[in-house]
Every structure is written in structure tokens, then in C-alpha cells.
Protein backbone atom coordinates (compact mmCIF):
# COMPACT_ATOMS: atom_id res chain seq x y z
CA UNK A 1 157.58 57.32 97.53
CA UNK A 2 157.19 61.08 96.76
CA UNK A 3 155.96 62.75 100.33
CA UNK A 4 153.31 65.87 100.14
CA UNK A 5 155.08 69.43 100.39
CA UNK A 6 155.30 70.59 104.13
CA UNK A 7 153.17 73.29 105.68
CA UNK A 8 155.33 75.98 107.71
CA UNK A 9 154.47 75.22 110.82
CA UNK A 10 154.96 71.29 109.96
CA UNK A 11 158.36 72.23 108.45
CA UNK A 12 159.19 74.20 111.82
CA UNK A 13 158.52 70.80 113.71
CA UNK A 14 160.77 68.83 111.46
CA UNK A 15 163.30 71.37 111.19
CA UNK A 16 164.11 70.85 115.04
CA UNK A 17 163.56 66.87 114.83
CA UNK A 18 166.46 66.84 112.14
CA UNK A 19 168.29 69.39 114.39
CA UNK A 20 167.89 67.12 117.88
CA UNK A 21 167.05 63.58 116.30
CA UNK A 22 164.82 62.31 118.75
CA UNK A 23 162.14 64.87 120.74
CA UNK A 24 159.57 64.77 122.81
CA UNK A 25 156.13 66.89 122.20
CA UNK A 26 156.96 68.79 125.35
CA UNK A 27 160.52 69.68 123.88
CA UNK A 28 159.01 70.37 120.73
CA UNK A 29 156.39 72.65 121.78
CA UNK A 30 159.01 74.45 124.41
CA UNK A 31 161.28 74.99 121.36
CA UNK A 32 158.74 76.27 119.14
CA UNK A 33 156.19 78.20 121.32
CA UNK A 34 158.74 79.50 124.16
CA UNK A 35 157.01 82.43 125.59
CA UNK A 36 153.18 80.18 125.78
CA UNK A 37 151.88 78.28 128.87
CA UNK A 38 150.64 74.28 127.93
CA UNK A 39 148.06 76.31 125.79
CA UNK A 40 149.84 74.79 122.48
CA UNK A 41 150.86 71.56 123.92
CA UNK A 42 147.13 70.27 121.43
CA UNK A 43 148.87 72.27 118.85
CA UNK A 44 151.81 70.74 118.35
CA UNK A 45 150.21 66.99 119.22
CA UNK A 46 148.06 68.03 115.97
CA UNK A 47 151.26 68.47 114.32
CA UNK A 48 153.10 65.34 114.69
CA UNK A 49 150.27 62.83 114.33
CA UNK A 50 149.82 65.17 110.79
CA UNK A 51 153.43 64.21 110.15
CA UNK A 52 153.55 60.47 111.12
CA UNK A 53 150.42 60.42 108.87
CA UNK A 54 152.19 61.68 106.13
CA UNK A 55 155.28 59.48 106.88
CA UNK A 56 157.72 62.20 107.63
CA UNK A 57 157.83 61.15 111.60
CA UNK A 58 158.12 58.21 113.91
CA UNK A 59 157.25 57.96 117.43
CA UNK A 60 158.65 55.78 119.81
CA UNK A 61 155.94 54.46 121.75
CA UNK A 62 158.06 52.13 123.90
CA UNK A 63 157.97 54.54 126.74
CA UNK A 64 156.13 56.17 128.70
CA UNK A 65 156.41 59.69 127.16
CA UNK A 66 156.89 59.35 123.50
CA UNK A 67 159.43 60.22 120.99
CA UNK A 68 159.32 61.71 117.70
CA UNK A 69 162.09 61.63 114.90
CA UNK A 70 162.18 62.07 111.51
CA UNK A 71 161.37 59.01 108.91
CA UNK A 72 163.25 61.02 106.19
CA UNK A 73 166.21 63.02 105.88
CA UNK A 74 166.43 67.17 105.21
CA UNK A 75 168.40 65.98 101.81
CA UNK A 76 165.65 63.51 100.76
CA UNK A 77 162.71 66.15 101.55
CA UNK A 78 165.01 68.98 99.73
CA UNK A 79 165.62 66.90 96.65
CA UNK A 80 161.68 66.07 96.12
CA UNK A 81 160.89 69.62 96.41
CA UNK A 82 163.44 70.88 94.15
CA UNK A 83 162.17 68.05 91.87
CA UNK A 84 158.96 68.86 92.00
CA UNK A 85 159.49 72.60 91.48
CA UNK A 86 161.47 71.50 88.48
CA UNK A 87 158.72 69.66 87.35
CA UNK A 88 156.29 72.93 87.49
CA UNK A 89 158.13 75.82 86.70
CA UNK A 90 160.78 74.13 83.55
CA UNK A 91 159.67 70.85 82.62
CA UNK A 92 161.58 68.91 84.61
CA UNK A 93 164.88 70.80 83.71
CA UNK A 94 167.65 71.76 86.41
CA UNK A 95 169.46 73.67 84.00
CA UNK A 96 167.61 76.91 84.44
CA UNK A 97 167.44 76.97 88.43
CA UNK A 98 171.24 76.35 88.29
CA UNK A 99 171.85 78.73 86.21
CA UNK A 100 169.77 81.47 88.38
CA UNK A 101 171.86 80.38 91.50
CA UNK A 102 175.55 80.81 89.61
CA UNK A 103 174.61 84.10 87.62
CA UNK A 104 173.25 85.80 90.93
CA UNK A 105 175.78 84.32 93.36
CA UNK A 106 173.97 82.16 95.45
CA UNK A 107 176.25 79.59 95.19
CA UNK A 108 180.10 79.12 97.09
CA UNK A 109 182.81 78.11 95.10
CA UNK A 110 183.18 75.38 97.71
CA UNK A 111 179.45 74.53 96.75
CA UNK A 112 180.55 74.96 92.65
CA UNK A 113 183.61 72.62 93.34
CA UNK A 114 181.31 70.11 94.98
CA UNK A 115 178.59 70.01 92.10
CA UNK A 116 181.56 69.89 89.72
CA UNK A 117 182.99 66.71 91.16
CA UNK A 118 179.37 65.09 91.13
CA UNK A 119 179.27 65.84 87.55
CA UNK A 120 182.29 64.46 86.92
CA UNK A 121 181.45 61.37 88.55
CA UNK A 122 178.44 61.02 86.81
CA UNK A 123 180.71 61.48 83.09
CA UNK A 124 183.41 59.12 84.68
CA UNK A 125 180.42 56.65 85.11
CA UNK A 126 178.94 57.19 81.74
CA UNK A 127 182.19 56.61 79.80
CA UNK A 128 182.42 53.26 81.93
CA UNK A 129 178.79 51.97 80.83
């Protein structure tokens, strides 16, 4: 199932959960709002029930103080984006956002090698079909 896109601050709280695995809201909300008093502690409560509504966190309610992880991987929220920008801005075409990254050089040669041997894999497995 295709999640919604993340907010900033919701991707800042799921940024440290795939960081640190499994948080607590206090941890969160020391890691996020360091210089603040308990002021943001509602905040950041706001935030994760937002995100285990959405299905992008779980809590751990088995204890006392509760902890939060993430339901789905960086990779898996990447891909859906990039998918879904895909789907927007070219018709559902990587081509042309590839081709962006190589012509202006945002992409290593270890990352080129590494696409190179998934598209290999993918002819390898369509001659085998």
C-alpha cells in the first residue's frame, strides 16, 4: 500500500527512528528540539500518533514508557516518492530523472556500477523467461 508523502517535520521524526530503530518521545523530542524545555514534548506526541495513523510508525505499548519505530523502511518510503514524482512530472518514466542525475554528476561511479549490475540482472532475468 502506497503511504501519503511526509511533512518535514514528520520526515525529521522518522529520519531519527530509522537512524536509532527504536525511540522514545522523550528521545525524540530531545533530539529534535535540543535547546526547548518539555514545551514540545505535545509537539512531537502530535507527531507520532500522525505517523502511526498513517502507518509509517509502531509503538510498543508493552511498557511503561512507549516506543516508537518505523513500520517501513527509508528505501521503501524513497522508492514511492520517486515513483510518484515519476508519475507527475514524466509519465511514469525514470529515464529522464536518470538522465538529469548522470549528465550533472550527481551520481558515483560506485552508484553507476551498482545500477548497472541491477540492470543487468534484470536482462539476465528477461533472457531466462
Amino acid at each position: 500500500m502506497k503511504q501519503p508523502q511526509l511533512a518535514n517535520a514528520e520526515l525529521a521524526v522518522m529520519d531519527l527512528l530509522w537512524q536509532n530503530d527504536r525511540l522514545t518521545a522523550r528521545q525524540i523530542r530531545e533530539q529534535l528540539y535540543p535547546d526547548t524545555s518539555k514545551t514540545q514534548h505535545g509537539t512531537v506526541q502530535r507527531l507520532l500518533q500522525r505517523l502511526e495513523d498513517k502507518g509509517y510508525v509502531e509503538r510498543d505499548r508493552s511498557l511503561f514508557v512507549h516506543l516508537f519505530s518505523a513500520a517501513i523502511s527509508r528505501q521503501t518510503y524513497a522508492g514511492q516518492q520517486l515513483e510518484s514524482l515519476a508519475d507527475k512530472l514524466t509519465a511514469g518514466s525514470f529515464a529522464p530523472l536518470i538522465t538529469h542525475l548522470v549528465e550533472k554528476k550527481k551520481i558515483s561511479r560506485d552508484e553507476i556500477d551498482r545500477i548497472r549490475a541491477i540492470l543487468d540482472g534484470l536482462v539476465d532475468e528477461g533472457e531466462q523467461a
